[in-house]
Structure formats: structure tokens, C-alpha cells
C-alpha atoms as a PDB file:
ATOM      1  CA  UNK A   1      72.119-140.078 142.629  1.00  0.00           C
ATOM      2  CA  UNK A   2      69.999-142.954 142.924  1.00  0.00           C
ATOM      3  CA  UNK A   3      68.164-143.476 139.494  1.00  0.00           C
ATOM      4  CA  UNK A   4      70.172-141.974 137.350  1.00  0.00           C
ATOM      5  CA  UNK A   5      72.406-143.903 134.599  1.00  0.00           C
ATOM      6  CA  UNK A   6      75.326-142.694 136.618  1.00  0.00           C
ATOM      7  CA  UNK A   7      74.091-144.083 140.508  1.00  0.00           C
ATOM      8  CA  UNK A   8      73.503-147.070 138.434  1.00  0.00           C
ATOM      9  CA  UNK A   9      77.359-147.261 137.214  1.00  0.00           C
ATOM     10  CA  UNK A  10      78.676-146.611 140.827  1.00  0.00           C
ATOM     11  CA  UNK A  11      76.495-148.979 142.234  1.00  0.00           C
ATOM     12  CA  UNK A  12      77.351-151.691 139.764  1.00  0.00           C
ATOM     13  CA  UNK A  13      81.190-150.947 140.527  1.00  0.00           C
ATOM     14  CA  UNK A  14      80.578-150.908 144.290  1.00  0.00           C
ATOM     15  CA  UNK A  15      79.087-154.933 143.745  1.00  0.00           C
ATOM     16  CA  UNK A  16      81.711-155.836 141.801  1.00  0.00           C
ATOM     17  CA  UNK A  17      84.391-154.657 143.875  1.00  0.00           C
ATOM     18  CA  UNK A  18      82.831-156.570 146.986  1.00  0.00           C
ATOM     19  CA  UNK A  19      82.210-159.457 144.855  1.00  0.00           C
ATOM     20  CA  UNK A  20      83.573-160.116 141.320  1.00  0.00           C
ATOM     21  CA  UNK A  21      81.164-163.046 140.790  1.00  0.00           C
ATOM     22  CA  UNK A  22      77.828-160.650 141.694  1.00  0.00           C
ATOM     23  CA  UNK A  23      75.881-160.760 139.056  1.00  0.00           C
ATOM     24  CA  UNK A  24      77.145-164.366 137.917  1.00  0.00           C
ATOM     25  CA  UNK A  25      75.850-165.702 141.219  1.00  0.00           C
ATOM     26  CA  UNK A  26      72.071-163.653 140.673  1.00  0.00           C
ATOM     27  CA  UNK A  27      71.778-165.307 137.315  1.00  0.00           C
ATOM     28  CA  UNK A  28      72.293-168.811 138.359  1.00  0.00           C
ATOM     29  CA  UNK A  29      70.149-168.083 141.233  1.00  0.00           C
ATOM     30  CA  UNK A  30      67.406-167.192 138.438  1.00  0.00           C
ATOM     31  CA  UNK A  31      68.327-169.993 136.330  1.00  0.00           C
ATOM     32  CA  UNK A  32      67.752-172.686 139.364  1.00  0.00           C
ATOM     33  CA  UNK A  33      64.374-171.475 140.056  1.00  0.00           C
ATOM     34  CA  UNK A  34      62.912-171.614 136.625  1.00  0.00           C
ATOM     35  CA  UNK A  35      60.455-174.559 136.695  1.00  0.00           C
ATOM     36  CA  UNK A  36      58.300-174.597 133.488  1.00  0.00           C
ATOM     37  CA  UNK A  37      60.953-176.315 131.198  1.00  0.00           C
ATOM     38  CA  UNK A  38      59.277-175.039 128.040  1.00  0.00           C
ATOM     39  CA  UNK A  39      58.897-176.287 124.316  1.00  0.00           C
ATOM     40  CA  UNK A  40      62.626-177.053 124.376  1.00  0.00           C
ATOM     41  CA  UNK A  41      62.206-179.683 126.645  1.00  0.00           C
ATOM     42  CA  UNK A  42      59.217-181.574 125.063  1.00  0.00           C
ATOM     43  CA  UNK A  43      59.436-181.234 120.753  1.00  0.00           C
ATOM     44  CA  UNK A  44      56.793-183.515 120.746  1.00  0.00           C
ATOM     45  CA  UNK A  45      54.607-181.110 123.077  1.00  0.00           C
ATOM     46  CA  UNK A  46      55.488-178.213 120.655  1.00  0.00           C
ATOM     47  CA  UNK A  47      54.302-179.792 117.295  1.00  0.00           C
ATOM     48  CA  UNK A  48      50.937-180.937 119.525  1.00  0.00           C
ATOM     49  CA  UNK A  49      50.094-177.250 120.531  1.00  0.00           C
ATOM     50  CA  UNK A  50      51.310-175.631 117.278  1.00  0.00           C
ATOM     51  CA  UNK A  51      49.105-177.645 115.285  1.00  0.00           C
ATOM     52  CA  UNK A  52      46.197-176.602 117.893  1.00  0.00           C
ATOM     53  CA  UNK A  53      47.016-173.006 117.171  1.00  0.00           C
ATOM     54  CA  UNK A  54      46.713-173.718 113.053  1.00  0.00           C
ATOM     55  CA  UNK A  55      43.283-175.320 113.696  1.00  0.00           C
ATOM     56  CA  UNK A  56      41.939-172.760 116.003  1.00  0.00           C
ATOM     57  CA  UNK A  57      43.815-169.893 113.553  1.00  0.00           C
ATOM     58  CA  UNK A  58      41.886-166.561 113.168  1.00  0.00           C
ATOM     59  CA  UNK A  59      43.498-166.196 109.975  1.00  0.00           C
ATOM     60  CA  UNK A  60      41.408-166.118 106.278  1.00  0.00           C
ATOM     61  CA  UNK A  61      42.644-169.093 104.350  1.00  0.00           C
ATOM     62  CA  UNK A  62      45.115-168.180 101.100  1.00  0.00           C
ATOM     63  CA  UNK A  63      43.732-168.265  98.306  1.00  0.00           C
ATOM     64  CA  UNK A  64      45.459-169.627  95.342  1.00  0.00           C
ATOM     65  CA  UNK A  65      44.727-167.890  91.710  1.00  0.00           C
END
């Protein structure tokens, strides 16, 4: 039954039966290797590339009547 919505739910219950922490331990595991730290990390970095984006912007200005 492998690829079907029900394999999925016996294999799923088969992990959790061997291990009740399964799929806590493979999302730390994810969470440690993550290395980029993001816009979250750095506001200041954020505003700097945001306000690149608005000066580089593809957009037609608005026109005010």
C-alpha cells in the first residue's frame, strides 16, 4: 500500500509506536541545520534590502488626480 493516504497512516502509526517522540526529534533535527538566519535576525538588513527593492521596483508610479 505504499503511496496511498492509507500506507501513509500505517506507516505514521508504526513510527510512533516505536518512538513517540519521531517526528519531534526530525523537526529539531531540521531546525539545527538551518543556517541562513533570515530578516528576523537582522531588522536593520531588512529595511536595507526592502528599500533596494522600492528603488529597483518595476512598478508605474501612482498617480495622484
Amino acid at each position: 500500500m505504499a503511496g496511498t493516504k492509507a500506507g501513509g497512516l500505517k506507516a505514521r502509526d508504526r513510527n510512533l509506536a516505536k518512538d513517540p517522540n519521531f517526528y519531534a526529534k526530525i523537526g529539531a533535527k531540521g531546525g539545527k541545520n538551518g543556517r541562513t538566519g533570515g530578516f528576523a535576525a537582522n531588522p536593520e538588513l531588512a529595511r536595507i534590502a526592502g528599500a533596494k527593492g522600492g528603488r529597483i521596483s518595476r512598478r508605474t508610479k501612482k498617480v495622484v488626480s
